[in-house]
N, C-alpha and C. Protein backbone atom coordinates (compact mmCIF):
# COMPACT_ATOMS: atom_id res chain seq x y z
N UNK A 1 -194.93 34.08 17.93
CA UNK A 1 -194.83 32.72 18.40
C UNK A 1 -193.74 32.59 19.46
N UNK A 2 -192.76 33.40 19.59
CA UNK A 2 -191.70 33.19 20.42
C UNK A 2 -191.82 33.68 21.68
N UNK A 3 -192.58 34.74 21.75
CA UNK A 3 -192.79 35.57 23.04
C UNK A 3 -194.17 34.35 23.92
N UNK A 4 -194.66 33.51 22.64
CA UNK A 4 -195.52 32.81 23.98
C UNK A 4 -195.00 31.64 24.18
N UNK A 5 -194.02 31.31 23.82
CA UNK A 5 -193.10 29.79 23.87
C UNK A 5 -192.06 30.32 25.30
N UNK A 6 -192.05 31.25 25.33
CA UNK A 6 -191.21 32.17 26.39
C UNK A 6 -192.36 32.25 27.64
N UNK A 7 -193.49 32.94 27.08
CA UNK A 7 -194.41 33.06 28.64
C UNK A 7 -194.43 31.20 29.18
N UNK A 8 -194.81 30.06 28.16
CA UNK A 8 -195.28 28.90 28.46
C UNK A 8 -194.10 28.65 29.11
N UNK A 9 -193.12 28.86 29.34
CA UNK A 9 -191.45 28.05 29.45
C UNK A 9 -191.57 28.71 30.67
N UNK A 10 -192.06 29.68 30.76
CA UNK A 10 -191.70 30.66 32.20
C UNK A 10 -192.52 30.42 33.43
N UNK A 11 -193.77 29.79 32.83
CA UNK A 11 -194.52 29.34 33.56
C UNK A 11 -194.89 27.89 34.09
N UNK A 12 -194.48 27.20 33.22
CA UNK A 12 -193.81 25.46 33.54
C UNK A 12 -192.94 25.66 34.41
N UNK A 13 -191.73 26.09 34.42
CA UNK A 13 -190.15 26.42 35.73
C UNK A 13 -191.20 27.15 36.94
N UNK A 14 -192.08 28.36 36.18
CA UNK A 14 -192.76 28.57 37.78
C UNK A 14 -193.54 27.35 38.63
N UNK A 15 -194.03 26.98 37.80
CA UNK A 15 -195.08 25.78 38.51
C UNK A 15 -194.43 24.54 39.19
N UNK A 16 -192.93 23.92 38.47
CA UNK A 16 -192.20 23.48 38.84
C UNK A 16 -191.31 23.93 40.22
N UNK A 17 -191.27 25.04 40.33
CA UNK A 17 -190.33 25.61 41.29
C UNK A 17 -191.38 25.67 42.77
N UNK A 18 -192.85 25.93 42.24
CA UNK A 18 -193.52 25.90 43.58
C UNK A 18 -194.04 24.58 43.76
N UNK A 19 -194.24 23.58 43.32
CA UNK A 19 -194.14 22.35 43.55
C UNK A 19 -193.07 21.85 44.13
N UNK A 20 -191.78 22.08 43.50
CA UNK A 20 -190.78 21.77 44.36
C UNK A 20 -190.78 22.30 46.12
N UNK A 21 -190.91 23.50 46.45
CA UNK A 21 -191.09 24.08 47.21
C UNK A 21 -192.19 23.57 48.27
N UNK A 22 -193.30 23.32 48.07
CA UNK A 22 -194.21 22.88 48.23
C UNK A 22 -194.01 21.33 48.72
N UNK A 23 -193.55 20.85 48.22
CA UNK A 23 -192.93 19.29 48.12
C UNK A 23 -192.30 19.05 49.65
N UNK A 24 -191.31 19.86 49.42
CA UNK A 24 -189.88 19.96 50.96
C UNK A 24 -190.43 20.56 52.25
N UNK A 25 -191.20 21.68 51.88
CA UNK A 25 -192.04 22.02 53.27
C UNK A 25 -193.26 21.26 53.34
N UNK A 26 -193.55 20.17 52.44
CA UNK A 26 -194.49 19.13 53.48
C UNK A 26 -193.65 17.71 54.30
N UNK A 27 -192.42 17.28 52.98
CA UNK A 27 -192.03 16.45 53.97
C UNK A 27 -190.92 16.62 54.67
N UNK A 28 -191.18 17.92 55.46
CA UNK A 28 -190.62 18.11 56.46
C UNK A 28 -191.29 17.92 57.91
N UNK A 29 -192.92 18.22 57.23
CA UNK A 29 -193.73 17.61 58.22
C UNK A 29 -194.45 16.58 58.62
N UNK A 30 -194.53 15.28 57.17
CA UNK A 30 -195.03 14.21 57.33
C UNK A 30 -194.15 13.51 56.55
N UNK A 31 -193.90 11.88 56.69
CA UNK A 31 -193.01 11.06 56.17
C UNK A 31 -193.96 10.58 54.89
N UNK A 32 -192.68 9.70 54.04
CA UNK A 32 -193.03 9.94 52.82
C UNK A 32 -192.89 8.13 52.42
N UNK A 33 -193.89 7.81 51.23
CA UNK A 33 -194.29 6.55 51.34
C UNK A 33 -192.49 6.09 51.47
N UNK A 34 -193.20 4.60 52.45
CA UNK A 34 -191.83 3.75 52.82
C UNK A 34 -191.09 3.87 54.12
N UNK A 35 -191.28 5.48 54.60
CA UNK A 35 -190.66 5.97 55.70
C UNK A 35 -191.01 5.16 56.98
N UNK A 36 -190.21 4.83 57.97
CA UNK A 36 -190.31 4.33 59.39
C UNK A 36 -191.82 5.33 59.95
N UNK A 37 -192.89 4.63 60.80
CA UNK A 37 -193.64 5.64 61.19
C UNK A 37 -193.11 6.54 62.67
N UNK A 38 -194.09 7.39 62.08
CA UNK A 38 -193.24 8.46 63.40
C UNK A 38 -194.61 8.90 64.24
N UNK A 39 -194.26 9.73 64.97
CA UNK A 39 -195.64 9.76 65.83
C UNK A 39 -195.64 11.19 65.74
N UNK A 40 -197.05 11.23 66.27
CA UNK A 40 -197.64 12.68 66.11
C UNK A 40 -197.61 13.55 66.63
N UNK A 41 -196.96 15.07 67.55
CA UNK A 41 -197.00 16.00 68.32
C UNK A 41 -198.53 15.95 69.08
N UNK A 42 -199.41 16.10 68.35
CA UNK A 42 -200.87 16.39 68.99
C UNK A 42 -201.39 15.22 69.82
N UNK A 43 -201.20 13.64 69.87
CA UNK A 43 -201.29 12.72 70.15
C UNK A 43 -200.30 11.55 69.99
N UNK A 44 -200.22 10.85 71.26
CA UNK A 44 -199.29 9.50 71.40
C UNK A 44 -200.11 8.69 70.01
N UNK A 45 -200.40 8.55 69.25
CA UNK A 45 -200.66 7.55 67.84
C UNK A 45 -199.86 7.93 67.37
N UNK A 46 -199.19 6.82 66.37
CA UNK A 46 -198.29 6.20 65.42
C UNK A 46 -198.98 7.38 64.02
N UNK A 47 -198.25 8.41 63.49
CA UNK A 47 -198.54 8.62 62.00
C UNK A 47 -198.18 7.41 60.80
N UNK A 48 -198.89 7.03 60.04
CA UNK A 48 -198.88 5.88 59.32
C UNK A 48 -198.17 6.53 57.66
N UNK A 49 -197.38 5.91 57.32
CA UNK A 49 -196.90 6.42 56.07
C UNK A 49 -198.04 6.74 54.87
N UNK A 50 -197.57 7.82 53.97
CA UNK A 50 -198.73 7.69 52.93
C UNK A 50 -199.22 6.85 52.06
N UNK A 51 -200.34 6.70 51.60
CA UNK A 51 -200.56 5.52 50.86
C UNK A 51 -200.48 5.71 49.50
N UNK A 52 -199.88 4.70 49.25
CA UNK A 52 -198.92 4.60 47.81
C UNK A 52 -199.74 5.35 46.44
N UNK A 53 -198.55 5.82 46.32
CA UNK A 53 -199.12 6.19 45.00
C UNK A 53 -199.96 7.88 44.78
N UNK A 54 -200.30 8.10 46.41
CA UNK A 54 -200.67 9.65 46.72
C UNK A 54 -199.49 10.65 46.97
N UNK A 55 -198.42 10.59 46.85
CA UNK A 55 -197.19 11.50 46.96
C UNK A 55 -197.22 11.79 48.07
N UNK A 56 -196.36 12.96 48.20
CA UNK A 56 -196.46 14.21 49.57
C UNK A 56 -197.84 14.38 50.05
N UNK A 57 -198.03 14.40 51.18
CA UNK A 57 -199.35 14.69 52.17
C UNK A 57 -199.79 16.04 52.25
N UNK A 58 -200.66 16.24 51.91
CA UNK A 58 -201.55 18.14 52.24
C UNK A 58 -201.83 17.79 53.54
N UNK A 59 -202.65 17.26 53.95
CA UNK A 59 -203.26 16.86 55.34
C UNK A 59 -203.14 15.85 55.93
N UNK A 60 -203.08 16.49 57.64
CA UNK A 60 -202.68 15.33 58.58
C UNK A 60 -204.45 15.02 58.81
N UNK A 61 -205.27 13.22 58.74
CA UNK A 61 -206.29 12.93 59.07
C UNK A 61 -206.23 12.27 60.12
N UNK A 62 -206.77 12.99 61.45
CA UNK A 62 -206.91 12.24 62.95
C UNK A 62 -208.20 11.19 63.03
N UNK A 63 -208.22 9.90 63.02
CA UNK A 63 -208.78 9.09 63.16
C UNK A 63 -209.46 8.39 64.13
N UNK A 64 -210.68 8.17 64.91
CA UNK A 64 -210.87 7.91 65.92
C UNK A 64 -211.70 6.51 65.60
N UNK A 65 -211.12 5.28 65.61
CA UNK A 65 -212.53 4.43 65.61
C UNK A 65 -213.01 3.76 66.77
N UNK A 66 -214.12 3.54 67.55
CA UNK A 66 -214.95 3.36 68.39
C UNK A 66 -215.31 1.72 68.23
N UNK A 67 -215.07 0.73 68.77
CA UNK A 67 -215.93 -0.27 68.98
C UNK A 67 -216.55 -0.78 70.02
N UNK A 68 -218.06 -1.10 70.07
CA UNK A 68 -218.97 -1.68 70.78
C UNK A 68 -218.51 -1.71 71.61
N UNK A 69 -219.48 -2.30 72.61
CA UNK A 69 -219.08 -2.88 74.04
C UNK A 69 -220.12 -4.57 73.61
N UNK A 70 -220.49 -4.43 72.73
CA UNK A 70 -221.15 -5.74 72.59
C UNK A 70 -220.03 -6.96 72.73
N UNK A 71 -220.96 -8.31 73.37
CA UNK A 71 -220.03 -9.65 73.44
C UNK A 71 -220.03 -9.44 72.10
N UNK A 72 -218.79 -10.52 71.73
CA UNK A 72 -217.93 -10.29 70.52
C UNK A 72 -217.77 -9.49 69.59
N UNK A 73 -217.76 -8.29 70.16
CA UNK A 73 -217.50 -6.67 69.31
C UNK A 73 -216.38 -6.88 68.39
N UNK A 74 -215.22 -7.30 69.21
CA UNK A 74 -213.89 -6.99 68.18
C UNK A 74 -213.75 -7.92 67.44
N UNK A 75 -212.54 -7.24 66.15
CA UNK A 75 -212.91 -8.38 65.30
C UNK A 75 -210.96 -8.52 64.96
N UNK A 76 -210.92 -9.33 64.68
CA UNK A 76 -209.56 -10.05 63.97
C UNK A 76 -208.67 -9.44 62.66
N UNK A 77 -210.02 -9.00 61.71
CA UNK A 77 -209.63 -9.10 60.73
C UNK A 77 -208.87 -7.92 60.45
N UNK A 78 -208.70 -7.45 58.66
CA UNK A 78 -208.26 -6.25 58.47
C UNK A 78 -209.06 -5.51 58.27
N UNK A 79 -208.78 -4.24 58.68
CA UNK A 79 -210.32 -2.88 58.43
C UNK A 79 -209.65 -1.89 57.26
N UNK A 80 -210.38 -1.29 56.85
CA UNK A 80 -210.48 -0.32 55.66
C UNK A 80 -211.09 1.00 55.51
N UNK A 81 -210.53 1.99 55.62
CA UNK A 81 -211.13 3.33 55.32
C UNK A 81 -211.26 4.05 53.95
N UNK A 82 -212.54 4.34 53.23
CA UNK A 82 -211.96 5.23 52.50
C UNK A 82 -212.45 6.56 52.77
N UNK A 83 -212.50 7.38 52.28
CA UNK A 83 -212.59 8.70 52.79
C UNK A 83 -213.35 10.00 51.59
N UNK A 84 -214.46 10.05 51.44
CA UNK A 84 -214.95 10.78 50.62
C UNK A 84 -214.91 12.26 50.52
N UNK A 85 -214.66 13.32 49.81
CA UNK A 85 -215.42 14.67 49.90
C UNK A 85 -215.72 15.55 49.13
N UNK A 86 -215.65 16.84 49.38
CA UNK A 86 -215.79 17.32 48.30
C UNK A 86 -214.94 17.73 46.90
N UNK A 87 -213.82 17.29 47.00
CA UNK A 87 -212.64 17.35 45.63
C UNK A 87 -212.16 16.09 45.45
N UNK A 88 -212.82 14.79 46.13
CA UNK A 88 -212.38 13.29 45.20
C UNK A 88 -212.49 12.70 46.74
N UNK A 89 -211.98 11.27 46.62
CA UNK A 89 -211.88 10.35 47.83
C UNK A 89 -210.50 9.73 48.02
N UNK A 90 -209.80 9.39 48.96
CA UNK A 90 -208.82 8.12 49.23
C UNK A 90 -209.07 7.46 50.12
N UNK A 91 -208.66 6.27 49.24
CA UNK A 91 -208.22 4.51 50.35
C UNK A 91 -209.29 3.80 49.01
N UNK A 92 -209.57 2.61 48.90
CA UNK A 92 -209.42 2.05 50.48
C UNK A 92 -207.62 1.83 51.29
N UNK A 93 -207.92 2.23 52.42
CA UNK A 93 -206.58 2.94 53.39
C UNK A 93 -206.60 1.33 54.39
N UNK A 94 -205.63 0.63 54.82
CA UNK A 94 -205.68 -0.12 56.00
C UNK A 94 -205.28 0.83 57.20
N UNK A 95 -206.21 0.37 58.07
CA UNK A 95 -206.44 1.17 59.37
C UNK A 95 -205.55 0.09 60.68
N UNK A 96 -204.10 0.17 60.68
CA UNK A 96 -203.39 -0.62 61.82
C UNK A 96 -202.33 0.55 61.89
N UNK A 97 -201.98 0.25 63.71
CA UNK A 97 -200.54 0.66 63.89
C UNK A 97 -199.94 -0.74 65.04
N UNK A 98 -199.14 -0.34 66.12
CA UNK A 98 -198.32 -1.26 66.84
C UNK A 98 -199.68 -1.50 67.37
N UNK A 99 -200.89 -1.62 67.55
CA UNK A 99 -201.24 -1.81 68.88
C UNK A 99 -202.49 -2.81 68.38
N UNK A 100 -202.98 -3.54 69.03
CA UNK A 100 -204.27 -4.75 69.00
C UNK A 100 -205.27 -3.98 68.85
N UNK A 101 -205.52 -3.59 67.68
CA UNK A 101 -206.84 -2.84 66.88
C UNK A 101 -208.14 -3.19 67.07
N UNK A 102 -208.61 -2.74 67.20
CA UNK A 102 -210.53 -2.92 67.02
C UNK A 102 -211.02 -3.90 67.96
N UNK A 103 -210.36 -4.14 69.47
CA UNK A 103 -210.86 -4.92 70.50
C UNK A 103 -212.48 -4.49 71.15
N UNK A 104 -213.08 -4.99 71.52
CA UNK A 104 -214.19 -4.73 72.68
C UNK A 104 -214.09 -3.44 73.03
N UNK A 105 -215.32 -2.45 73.40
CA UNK A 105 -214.39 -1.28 74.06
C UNK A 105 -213.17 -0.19 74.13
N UNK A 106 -212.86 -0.55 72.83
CA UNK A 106 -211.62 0.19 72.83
C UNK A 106 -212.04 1.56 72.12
N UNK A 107 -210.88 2.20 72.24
CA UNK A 107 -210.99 3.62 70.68
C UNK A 107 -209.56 3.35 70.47
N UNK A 108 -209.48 2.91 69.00
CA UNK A 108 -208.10 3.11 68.05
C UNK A 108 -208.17 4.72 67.47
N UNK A 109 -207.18 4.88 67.61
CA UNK A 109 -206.69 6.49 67.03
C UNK A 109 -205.52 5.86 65.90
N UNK A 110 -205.61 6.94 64.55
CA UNK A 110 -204.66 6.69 63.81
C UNK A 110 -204.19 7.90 63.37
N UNK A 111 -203.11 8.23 62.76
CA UNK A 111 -202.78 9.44 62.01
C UNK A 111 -202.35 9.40 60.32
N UNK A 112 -203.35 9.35 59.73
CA UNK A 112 -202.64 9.16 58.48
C UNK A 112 -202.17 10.40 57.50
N UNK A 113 -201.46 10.90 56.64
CA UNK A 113 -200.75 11.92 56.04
C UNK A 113 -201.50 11.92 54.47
N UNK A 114 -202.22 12.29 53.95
CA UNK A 114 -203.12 11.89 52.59
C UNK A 114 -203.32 13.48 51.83
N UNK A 115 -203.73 13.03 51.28
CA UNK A 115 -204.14 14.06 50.00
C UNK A 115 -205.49 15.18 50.78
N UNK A 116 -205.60 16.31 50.25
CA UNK A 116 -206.47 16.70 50.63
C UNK A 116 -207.95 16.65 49.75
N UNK A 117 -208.96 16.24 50.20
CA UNK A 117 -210.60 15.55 49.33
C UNK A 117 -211.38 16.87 49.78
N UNK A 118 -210.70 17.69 50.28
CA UNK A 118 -211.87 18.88 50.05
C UNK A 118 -212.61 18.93 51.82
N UNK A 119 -213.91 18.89 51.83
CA UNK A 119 -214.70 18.72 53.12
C UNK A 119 -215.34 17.22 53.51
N UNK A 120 -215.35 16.65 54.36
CA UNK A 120 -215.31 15.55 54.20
C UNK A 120 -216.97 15.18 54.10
N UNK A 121 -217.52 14.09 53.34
CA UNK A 121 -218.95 14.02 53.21
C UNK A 121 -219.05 12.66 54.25
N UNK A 122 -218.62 11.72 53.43
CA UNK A 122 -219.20 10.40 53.74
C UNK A 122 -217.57 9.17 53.57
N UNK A 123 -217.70 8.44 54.19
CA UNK A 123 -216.69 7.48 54.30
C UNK A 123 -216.90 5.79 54.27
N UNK A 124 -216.39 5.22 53.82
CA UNK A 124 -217.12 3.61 54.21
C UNK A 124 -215.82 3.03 54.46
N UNK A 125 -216.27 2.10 55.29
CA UNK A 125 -215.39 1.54 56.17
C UNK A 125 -216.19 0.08 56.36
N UNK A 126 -214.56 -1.02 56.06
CA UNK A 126 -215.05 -2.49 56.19
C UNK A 126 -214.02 -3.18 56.64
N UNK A 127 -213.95 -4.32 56.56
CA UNK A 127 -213.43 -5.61 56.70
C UNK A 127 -212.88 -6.93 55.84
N UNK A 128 -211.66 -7.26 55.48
CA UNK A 128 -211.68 -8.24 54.58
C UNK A 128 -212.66 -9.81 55.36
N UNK A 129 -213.04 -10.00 56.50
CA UNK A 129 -213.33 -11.08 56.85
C UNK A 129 -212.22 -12.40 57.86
N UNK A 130 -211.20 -11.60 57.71
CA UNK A 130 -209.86 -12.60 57.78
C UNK A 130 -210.40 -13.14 59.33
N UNK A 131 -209.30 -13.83 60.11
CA UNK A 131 -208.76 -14.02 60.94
C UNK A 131 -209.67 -15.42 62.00
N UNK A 132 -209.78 -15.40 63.33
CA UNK A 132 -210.92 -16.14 63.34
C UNK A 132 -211.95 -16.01 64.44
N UNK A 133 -212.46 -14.73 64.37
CA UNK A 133 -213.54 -13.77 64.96
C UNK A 133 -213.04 -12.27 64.10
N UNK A 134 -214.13 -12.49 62.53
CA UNK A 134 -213.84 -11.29 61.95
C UNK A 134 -215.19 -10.64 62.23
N UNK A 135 -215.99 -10.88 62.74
CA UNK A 135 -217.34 -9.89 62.65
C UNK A 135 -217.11 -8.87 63.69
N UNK A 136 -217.84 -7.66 63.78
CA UNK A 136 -217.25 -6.96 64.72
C UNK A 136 -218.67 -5.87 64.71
N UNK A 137 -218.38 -4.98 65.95
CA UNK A 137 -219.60 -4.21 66.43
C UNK A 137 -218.92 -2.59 66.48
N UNK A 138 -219.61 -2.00 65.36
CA UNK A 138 -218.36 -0.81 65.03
C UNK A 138 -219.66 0.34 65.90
N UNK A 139 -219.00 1.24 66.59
CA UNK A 139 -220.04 1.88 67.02
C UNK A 139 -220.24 3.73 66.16
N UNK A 140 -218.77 4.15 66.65
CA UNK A 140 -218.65 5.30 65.62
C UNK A 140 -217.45 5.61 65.05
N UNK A 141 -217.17 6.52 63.92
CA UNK A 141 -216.05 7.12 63.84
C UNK A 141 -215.72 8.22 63.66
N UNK A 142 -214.97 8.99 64.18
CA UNK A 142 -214.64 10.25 64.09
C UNK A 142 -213.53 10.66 63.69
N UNK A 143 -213.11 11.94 62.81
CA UNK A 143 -212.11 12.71 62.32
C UNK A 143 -212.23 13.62 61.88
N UNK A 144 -210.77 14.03 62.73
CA UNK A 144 -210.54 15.64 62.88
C UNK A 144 -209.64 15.92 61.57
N UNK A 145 -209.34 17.11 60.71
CA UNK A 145 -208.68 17.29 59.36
C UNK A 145 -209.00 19.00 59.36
N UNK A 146 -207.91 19.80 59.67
CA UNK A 146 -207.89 21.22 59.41
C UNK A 146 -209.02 21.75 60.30
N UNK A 147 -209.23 21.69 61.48
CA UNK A 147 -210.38 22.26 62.09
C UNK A 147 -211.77 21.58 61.81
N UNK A 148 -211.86 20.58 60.93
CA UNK A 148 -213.17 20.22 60.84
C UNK A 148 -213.11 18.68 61.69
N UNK A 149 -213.98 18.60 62.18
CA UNK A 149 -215.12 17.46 62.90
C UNK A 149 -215.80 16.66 62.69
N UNK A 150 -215.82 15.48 61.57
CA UNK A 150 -217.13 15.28 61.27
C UNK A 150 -217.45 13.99 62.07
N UNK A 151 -218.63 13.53 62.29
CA UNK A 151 -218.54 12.14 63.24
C UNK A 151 -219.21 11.76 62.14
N UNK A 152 -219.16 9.95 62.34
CA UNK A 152 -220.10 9.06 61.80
C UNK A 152 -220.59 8.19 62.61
N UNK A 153 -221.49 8.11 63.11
CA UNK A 153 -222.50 7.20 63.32
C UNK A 153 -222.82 5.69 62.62
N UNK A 154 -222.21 4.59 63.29
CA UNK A 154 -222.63 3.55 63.03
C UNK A 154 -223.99 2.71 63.80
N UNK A 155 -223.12 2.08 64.90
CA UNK A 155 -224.00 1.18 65.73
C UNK A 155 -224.70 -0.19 65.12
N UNK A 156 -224.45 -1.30 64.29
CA UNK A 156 -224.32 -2.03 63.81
C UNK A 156 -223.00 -2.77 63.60
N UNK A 157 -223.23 -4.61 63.33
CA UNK A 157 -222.54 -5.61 63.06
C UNK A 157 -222.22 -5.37 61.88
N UNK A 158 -221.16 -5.17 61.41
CA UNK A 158 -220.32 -5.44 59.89
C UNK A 158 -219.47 -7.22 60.19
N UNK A 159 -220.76 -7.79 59.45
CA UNK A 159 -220.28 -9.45 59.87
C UNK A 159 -221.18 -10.18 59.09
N UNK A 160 -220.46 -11.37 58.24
CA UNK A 160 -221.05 -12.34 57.46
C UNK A 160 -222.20 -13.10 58.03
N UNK A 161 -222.33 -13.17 59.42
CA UNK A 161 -223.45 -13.53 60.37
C UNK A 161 -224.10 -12.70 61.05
N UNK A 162 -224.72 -11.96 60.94
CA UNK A 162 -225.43 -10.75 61.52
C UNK A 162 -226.01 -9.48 60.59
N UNK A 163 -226.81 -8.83 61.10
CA UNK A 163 -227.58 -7.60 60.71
C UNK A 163 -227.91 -7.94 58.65
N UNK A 164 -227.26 -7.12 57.86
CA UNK A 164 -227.38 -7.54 56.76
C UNK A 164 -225.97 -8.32 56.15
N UNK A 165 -225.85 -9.06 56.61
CA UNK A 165 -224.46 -9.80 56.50
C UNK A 165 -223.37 -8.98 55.01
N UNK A 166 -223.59 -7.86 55.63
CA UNK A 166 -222.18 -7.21 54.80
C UNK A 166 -220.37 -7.37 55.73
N UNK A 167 -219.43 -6.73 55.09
CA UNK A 167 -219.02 -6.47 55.90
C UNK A 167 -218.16 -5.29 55.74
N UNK A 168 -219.16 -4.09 55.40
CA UNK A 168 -219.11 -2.99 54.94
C UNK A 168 -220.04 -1.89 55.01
N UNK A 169 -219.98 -0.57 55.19
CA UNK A 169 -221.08 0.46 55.32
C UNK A 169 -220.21 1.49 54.97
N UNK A 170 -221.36 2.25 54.28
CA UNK A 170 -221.06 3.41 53.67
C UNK A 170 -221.83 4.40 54.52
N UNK A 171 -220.75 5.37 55.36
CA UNK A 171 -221.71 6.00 56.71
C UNK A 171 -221.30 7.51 55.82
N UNK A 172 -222.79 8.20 56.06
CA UNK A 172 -222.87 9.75 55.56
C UNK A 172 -222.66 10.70 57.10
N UNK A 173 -222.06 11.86 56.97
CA UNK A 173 -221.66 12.96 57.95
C UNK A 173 -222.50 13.20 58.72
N UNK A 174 -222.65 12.97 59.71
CA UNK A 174 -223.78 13.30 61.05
C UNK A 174 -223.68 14.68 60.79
């Protein structure tokens, strides 16, 4: 009984010690919930602190969202990512930094610091409705995470007045 109260003890301090380890060489590279945001080497976007409650960051997720060129594309409100794959999902995530988000024409880029979900499948992405032009014309979104690519394909109104008056879609991996 003593020699495995000894292996278990030896192996808790190990697991502890590379967690610790593990811990300091990530936030050395991404800030940690609460932190001032900082910006990203690879791109002028704002890295966005982690979202609560996910600890230290495995992966940096490059964010690209795309809106319409349709009259009244952009929308007001707040937007939402979550992020599906193959070892679990996070968010729903709010998608803002310093800059006037989700206008006409634009591409918002974000950088967020999150957990790693494996390969990415499918994502849905919405809107609380707020402000006063919340409907909006999302065209695509894209993100980059460890060498992978995946786009999503929208092209539809996420709006209480239009298409199927959601204001939400659950888009699968082109």
């Amino acid at each position: 009984m003593r020699i495995g109260r000894v292996v278990v003890g030896t192996m808790a301090l190990a697991a502890a010690t590379i967690m610790a380890t593990s811990e300091s060489a990530a936030a050395s590279v991404t800030p940690r919930i609460g932190s001032d945001h900082s910006y990203s080497v690879r791109q002028n976007t704002p890295s966005v602190p982690l979202h609560e409650g996910i600890g230290v960051a495995q992966h940096q997720y490059r964010i690209a969202v795309y809106t319409g060129k349709k009259d009244g594309a952009g929308t007001d409100a707040n937007v939402y990512i979550t992020i599906n794959g193959t070892r679990g999902f996070v968010g729903p995530i709010r998608l803002d930094n310093s800059e006037d988000n989700f206008e006409r024409g634009k591409t918002d880029r974000f950088t967020l610091g999150l957990r790693d979900v494996g390969r990415v499948k499918s994502i849905k992405i919405s809107h609380d409705n707020s402000g006063k032009k919340p409907g909006w014309y999302l065209s695509r979104v894209a993100i980059d995470v460890n060498g992978d690519h995946p786009r999503f394909s929208c092209y539809r109104w996420l709006a209480k007045d239009e298409d199927d008056h959601r204001t939400w879609v659950k888009l699968r991996r082109a």
